[in-house]
N, C-alpha and C. Protein backbone atom coordinates (compact mmCIF):
# COMPACT_ATOMS: atom_id res chain seq x y z
N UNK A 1 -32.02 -42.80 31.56
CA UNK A 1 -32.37 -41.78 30.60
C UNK A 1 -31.78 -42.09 29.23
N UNK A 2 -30.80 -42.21 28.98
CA UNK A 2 -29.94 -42.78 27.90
C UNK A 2 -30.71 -43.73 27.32
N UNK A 3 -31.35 -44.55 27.96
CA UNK A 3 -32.34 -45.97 26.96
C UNK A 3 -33.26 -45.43 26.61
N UNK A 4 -33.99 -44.68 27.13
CA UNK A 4 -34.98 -43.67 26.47
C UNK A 4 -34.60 -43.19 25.44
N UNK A 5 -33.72 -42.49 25.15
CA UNK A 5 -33.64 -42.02 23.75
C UNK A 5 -32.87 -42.22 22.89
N UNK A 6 -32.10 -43.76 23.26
CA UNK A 6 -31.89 -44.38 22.68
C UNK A 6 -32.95 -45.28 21.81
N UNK A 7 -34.08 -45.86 22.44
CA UNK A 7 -35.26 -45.99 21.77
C UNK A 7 -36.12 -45.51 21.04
N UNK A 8 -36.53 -43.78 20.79
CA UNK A 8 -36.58 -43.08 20.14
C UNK A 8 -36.46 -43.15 18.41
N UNK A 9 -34.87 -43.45 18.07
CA UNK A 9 -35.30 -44.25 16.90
C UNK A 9 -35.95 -45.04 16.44
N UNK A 10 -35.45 -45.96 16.88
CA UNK A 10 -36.56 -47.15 17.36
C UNK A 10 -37.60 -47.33 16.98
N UNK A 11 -38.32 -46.88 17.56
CA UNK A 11 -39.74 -46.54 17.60
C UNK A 11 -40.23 -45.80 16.02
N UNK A 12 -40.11 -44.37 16.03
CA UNK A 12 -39.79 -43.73 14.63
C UNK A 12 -40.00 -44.54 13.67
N UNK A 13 -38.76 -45.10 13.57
CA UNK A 13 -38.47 -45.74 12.37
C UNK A 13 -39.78 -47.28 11.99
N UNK A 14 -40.16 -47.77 13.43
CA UNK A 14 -41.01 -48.65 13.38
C UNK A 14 -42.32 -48.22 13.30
N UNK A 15 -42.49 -46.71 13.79
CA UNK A 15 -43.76 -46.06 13.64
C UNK A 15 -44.23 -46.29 11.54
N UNK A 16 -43.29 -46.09 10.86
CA UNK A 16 -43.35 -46.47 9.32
C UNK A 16 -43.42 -47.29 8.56
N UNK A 17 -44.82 -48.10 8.35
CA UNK A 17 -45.12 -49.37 8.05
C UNK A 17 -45.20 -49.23 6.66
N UNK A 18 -44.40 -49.83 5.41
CA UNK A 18 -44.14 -49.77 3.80
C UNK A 18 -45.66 -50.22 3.44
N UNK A 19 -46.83 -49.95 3.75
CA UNK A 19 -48.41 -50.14 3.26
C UNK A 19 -47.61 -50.23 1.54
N UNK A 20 -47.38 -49.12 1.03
CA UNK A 20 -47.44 -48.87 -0.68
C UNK A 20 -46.10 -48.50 -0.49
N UNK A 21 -46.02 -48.29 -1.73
CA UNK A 21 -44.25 -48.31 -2.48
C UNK A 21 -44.64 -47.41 -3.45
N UNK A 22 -43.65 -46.71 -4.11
CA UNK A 22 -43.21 -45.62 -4.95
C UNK A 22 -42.31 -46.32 -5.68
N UNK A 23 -42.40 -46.20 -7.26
CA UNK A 23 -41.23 -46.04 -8.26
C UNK A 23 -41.72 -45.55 -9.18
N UNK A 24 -40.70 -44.57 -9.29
CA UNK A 24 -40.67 -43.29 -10.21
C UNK A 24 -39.70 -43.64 -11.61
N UNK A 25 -39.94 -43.03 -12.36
CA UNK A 25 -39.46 -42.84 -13.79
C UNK A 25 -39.48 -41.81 -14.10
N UNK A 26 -38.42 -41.43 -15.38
CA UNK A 26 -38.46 -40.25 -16.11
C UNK A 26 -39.67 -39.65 -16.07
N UNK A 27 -40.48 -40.49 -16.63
CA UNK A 27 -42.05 -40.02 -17.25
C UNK A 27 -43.30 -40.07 -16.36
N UNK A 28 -43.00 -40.88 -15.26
CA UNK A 28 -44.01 -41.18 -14.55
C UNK A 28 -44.02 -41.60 -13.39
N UNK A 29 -44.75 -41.67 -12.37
CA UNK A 29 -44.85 -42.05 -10.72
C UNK A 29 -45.34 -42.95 -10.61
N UNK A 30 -45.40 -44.09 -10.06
CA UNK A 30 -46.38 -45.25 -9.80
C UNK A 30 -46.15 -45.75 -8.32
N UNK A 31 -46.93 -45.71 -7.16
CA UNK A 31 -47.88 -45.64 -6.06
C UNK A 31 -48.49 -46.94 -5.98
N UNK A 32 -48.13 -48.26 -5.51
CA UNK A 32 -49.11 -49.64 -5.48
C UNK A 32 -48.41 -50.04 -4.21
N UNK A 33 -49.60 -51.12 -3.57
CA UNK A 33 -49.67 -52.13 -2.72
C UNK A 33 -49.15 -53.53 -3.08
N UNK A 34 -48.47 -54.41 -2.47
CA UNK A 34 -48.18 -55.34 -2.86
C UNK A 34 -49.01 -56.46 -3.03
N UNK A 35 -50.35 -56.21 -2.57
CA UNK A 35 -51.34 -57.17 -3.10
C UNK A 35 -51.82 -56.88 -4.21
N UNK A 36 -51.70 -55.91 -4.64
CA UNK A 36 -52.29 -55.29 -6.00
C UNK A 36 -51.81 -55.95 -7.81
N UNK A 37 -52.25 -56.16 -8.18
CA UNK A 37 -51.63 -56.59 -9.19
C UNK A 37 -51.37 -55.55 -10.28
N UNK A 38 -49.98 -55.74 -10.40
CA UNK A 38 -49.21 -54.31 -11.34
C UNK A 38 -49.70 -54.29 -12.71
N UNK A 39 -49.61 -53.20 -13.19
CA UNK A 39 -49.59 -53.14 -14.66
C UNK A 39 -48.15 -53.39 -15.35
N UNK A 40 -48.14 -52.95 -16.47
CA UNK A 40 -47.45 -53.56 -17.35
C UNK A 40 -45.83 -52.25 -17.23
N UNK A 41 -46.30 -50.96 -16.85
CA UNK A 41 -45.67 -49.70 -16.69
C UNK A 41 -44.73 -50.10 -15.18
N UNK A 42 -45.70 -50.73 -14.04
CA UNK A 42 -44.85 -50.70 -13.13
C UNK A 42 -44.19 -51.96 -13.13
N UNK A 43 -44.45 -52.59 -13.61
CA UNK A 43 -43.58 -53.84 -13.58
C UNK A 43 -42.17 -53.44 -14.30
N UNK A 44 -42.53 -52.55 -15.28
CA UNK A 44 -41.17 -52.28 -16.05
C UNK A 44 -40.40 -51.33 -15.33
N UNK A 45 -40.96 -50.68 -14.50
CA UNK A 45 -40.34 -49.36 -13.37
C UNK A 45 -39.58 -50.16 -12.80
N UNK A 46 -40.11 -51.38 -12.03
CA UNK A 46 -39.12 -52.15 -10.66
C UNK A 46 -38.40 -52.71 -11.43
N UNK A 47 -38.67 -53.15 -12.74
CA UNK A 47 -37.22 -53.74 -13.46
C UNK A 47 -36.11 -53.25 -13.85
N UNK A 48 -36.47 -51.65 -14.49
CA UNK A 48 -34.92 -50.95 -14.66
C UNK A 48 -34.34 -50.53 -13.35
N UNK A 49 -35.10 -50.17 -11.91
CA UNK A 49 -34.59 -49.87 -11.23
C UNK A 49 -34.20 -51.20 -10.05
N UNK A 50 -33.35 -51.44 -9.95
CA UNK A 50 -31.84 -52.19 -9.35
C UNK A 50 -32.63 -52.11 -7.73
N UNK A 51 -33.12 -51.55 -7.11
CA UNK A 51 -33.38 -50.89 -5.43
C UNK A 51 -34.93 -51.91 -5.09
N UNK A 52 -35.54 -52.33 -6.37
CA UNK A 52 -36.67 -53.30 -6.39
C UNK A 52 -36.45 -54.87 -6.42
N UNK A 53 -37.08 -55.55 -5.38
CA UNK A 53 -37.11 -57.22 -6.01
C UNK A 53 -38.23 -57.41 -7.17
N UNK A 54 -38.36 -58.46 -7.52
CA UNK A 54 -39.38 -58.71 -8.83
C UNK A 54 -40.55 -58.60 -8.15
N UNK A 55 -41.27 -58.32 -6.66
CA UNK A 55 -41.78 -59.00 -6.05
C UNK A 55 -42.26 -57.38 -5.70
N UNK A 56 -41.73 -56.24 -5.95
CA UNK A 56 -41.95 -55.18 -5.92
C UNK A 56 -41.46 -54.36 -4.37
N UNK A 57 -41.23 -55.32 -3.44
CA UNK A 57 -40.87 -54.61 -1.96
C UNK A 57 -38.98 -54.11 -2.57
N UNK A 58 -38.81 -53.52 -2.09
CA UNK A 58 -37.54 -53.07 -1.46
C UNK A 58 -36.59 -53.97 -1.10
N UNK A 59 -35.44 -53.88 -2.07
CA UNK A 59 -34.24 -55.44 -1.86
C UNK A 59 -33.18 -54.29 -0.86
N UNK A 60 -33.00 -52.81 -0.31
CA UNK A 60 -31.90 -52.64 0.72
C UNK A 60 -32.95 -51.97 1.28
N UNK A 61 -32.63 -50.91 1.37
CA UNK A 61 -33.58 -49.89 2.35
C UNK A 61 -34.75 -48.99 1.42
N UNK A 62 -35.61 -48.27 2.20
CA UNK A 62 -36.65 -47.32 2.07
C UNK A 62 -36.19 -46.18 2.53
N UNK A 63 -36.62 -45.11 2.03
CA UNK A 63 -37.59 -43.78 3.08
C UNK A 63 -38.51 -43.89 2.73
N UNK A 64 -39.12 -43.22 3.67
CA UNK A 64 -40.40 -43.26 4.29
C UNK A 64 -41.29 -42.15 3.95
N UNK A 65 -42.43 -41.87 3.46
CA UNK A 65 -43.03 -40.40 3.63
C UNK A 65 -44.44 -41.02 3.53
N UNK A 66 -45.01 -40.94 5.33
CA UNK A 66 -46.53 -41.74 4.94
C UNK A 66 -47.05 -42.94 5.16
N UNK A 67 -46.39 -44.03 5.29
CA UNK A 67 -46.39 -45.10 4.73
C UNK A 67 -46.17 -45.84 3.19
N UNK A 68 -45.53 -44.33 2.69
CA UNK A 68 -45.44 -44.75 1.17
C UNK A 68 -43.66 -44.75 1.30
N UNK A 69 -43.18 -46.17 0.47
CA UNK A 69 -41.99 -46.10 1.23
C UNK A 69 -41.51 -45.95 -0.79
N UNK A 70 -40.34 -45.97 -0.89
CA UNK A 70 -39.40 -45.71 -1.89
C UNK A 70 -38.14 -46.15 -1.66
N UNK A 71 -37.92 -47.01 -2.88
CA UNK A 71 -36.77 -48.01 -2.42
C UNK A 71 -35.82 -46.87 -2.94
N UNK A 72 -34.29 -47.48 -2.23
CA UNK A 72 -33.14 -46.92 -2.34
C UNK A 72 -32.18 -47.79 -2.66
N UNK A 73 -31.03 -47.00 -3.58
CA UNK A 73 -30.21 -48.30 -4.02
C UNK A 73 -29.01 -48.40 -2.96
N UNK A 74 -28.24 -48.98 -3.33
CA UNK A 74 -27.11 -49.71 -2.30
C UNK A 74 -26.50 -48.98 -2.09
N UNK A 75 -25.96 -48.06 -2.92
CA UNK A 75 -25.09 -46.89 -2.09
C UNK A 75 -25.64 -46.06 -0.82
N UNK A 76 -27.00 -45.80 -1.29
CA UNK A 76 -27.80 -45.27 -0.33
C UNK A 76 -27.86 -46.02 1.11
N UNK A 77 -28.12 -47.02 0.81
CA UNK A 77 -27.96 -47.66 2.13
C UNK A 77 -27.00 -47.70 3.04
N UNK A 78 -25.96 -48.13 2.29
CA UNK A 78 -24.53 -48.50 3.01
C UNK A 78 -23.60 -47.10 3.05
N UNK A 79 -23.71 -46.84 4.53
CA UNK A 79 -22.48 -45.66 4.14
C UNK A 79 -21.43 -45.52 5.14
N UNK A 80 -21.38 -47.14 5.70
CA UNK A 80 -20.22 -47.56 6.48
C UNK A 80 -18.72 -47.66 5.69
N UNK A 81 -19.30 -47.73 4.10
CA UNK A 81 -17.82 -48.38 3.51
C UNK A 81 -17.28 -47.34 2.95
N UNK A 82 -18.08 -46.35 2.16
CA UNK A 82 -17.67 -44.95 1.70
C UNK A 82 -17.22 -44.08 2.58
N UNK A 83 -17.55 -44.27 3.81
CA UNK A 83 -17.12 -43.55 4.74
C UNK A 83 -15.67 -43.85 5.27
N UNK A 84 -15.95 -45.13 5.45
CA UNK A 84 -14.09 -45.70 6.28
C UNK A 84 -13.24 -45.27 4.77
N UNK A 85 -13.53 -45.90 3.40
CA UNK A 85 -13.16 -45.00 2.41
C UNK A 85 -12.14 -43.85 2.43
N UNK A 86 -12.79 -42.64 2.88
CA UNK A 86 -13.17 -41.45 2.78
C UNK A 86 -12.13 -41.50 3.67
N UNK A 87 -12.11 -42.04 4.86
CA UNK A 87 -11.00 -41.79 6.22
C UNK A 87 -9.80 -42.33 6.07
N UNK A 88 -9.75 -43.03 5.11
CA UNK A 88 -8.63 -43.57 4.71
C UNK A 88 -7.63 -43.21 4.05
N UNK A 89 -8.15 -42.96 2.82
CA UNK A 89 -7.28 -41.66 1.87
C UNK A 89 -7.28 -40.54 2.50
N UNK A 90 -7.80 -39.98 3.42
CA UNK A 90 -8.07 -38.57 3.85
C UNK A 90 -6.40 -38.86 4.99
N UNK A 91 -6.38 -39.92 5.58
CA UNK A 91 -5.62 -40.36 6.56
C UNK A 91 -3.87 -40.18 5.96
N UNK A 92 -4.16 -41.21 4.56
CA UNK A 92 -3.41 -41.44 4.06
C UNK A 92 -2.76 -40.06 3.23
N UNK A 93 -3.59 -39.42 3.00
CA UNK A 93 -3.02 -37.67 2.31
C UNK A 93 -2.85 -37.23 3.73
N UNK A 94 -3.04 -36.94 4.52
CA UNK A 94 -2.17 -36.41 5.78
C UNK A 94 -0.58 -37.02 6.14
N UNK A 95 -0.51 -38.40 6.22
CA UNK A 95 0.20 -38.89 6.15
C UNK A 95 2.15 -38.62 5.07
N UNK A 96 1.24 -38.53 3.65
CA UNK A 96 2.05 -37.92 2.76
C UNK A 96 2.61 -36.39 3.01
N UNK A 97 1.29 -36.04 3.08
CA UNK A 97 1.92 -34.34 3.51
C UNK A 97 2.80 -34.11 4.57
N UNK A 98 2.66 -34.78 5.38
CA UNK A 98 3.36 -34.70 6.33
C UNK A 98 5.01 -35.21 6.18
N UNK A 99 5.00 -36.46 5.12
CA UNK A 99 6.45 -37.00 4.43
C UNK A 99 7.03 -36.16 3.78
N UNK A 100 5.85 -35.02 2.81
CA UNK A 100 6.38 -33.93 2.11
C UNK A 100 6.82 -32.60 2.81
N UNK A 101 6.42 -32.67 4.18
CA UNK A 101 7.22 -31.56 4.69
C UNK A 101 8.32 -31.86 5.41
N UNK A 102 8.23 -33.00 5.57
CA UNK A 102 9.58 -33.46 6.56
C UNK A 102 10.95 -33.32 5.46
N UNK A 103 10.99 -34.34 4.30
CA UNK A 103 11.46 -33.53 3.33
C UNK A 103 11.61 -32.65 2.43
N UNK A 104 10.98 -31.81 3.19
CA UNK A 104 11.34 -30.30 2.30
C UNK A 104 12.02 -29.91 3.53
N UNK A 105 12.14 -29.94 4.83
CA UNK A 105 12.97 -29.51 5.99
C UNK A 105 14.19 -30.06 5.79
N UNK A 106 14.21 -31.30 5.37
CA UNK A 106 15.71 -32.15 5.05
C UNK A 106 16.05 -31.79 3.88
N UNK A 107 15.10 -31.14 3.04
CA UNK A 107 16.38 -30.71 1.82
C UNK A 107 17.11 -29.19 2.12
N UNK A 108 16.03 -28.31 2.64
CA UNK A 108 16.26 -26.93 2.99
C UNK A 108 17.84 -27.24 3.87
N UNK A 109 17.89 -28.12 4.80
CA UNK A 109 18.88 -28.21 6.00
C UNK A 109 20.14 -28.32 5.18
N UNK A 110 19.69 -29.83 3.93
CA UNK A 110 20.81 -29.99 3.20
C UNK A 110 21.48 -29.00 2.26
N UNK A 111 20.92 -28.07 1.57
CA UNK A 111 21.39 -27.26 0.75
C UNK A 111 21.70 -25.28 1.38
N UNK A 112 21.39 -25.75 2.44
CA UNK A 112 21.53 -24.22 3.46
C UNK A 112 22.14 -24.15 4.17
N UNK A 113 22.26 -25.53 5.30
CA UNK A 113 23.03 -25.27 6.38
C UNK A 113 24.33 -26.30 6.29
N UNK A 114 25.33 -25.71 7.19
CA UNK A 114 26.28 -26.48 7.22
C UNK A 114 26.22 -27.60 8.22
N UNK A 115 26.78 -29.02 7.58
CA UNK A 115 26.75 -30.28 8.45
C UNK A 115 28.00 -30.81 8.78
N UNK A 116 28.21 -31.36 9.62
CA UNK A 116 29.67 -32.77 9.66
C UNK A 116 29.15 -33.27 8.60
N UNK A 117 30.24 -33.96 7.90
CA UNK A 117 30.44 -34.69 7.22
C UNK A 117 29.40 -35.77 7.31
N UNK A 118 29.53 -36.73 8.63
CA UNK A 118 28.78 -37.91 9.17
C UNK A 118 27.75 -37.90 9.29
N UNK A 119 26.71 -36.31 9.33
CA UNK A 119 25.43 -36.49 9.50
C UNK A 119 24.61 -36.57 7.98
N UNK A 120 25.78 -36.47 6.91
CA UNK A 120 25.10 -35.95 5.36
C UNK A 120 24.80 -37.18 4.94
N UNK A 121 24.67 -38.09 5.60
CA UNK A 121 24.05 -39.76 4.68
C UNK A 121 22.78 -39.19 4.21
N UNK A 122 22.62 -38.98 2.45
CA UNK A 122 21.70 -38.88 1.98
C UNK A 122 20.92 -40.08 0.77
N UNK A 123 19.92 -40.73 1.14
CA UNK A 123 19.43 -41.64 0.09
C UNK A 123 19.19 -41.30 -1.24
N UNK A 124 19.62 -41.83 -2.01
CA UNK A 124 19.07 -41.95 -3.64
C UNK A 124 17.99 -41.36 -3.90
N UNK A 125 16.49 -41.18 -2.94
CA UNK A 125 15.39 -40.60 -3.71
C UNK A 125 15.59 -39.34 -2.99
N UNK A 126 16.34 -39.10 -1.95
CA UNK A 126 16.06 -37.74 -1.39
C UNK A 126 16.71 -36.73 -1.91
N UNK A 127 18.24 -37.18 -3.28
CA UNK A 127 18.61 -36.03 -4.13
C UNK A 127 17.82 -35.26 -4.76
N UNK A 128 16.59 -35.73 -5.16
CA UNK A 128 15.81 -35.44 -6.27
C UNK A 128 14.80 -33.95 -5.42
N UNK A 129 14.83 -32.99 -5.09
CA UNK A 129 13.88 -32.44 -5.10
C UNK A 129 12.67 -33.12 -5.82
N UNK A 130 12.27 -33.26 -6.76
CA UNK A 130 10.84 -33.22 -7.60
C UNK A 130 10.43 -34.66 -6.66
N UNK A 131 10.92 -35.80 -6.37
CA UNK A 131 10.99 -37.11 -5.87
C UNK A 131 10.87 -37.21 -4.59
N UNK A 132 11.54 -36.50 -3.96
CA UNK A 132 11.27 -36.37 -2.39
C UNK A 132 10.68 -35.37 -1.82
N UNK A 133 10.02 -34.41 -2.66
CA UNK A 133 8.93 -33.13 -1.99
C UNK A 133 7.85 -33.03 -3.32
N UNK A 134 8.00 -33.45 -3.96
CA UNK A 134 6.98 -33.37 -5.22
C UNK A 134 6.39 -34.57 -5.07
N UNK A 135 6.55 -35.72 -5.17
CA UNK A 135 5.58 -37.06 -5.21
C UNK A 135 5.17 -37.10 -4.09
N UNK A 136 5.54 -36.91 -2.66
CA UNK A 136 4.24 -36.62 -1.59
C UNK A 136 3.38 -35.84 -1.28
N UNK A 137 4.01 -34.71 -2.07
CA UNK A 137 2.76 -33.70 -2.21
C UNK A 137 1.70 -33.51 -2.99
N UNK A 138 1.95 -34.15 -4.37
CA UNK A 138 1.20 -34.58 -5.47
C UNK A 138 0.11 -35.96 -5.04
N UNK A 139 0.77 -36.94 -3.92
CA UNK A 139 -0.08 -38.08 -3.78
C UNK A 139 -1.04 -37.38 -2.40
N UNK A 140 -0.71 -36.34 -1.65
CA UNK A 140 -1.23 -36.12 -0.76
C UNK A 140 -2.80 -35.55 -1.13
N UNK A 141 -2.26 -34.45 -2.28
CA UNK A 141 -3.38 -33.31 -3.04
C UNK A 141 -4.24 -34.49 -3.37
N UNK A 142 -3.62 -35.84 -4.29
CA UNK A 142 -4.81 -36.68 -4.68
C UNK A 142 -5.39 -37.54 -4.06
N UNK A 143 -4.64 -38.07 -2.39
CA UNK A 143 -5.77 -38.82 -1.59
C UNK A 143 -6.57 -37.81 -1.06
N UNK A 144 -6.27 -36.44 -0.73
CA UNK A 144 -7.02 -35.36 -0.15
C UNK A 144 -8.08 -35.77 -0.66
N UNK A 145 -8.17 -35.26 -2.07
CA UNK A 145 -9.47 -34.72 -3.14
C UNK A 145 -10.40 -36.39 -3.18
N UNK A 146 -9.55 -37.48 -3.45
CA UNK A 146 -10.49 -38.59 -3.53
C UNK A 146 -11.20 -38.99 -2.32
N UNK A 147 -10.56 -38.81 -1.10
CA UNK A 147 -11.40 -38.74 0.50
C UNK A 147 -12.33 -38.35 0.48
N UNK A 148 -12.37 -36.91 0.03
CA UNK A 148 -13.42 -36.07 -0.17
C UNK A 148 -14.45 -35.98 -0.68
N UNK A 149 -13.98 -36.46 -2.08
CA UNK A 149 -15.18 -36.80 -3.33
C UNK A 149 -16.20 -37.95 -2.61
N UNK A 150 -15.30 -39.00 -2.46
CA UNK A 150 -15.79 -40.29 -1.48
C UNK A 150 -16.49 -39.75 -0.78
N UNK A 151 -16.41 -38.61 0.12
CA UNK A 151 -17.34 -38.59 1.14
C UNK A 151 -18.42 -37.78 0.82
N UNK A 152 -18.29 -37.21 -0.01
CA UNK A 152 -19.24 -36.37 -0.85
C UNK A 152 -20.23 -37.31 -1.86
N UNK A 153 -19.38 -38.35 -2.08
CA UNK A 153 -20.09 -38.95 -3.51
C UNK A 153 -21.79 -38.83 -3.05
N UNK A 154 -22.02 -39.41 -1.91
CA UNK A 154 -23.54 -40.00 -2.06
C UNK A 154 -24.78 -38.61 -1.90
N UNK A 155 -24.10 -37.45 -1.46
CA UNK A 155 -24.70 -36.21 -1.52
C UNK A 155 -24.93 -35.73 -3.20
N UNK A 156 -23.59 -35.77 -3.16
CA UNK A 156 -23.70 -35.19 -4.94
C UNK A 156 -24.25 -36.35 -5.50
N UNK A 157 -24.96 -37.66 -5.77
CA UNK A 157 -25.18 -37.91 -6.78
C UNK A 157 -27.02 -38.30 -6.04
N UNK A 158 -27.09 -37.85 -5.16
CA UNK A 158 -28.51 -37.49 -4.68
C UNK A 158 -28.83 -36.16 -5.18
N UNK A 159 -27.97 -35.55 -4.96
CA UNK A 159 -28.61 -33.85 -6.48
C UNK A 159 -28.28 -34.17 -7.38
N UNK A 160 -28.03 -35.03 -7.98
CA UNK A 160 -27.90 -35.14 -9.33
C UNK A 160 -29.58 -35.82 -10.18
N UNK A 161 -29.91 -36.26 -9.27
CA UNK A 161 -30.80 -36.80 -9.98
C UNK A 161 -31.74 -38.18 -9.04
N UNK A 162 -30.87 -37.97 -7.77
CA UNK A 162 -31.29 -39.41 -7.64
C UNK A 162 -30.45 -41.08 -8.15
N UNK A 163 -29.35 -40.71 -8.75
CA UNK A 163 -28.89 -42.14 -9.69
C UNK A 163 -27.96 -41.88 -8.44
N UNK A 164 -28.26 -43.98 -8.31
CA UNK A 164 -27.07 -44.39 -7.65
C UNK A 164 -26.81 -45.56 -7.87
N UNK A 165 -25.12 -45.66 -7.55
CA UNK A 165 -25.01 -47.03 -8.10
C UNK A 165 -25.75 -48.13 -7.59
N UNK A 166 -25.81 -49.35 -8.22
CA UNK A 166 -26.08 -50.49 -7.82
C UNK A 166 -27.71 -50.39 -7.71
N UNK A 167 -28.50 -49.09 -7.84
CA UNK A 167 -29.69 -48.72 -7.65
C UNK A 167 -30.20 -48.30 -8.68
């Protein structure tokens, strides 16, 4: 059962044969076959846009609507790398936060409770309040937000307009 619909894509995706291509412009739509010989408008369409070979097919991926396919640029395609990205800093701001609460427990202990003598070995950056609970919390807030953005980027700049890099 599992190969069954595992094939499913498969199929789908092969059910969508690129007959014609789409590239769009500010001003205008243009709809051709690759046997067709372009005008002077679409030739200049596949040239500003990065997602076309000179040759007019699709240099990463398509969607599909029809058989009319529409190239996509590289971000679009690839979203193995924005993603590990995304898990990384996201990893890495957990990580911090977690350094920033450990010392904020070790400063609270140090300035509240009473110790032996022998257990007060304190390092050079951990005097500093601002240094040992402020810079991991500050780097945490900013791998948080850049994880995020990262993982957001290719949504938000698909409402934006469609612009993507490398595309």
């Amino acid at each position: 059962m599992k190969r069954v619909v595992a094939l499913i894509p498969v199929v789908s995706a092969a059910a969508c044969q690129c007959d014609r291509y789409r590239c769009r412009t500010e001003d205008a739509e243009y709809v051709y076959a690759l046997e067709e010989m372009p005008s002077q408008d679409m030739i200049e369409c596949m040239q500003a846009n990065r997602a076309y070979t000179p040759r007019g097919d699709c240099k990463y991926c398509s969607s599909c609507d029809g058989n009319v396919c529409e190239c996509q640029g590289s971000m679009a395609c690839d979203t193995l790398l924005p993603t590990a990205a995304a898990v990384v800093c996201i990893v890495l701001g957990l990580m911090l936060c977690l350094l920033g609460v450990r010392s904020t427990c070790s400063w609270y202990k140090r300035h509240y409770r009473v110790k032996p003598y022998d257990e007060c070995e304190v390092r050079t950056w951990e005097k500093k309040a601002s240094v040992a609970i402020g810079l991991p919390c500050c780097g945490a807030v900013l791998f948080v937000g850049v994880g995020i953005l990262v993982w957001m980027s290719p949504s938000i700049l698909d409402q934006a307009g469609g612009f993507a890099l490398g595309g």
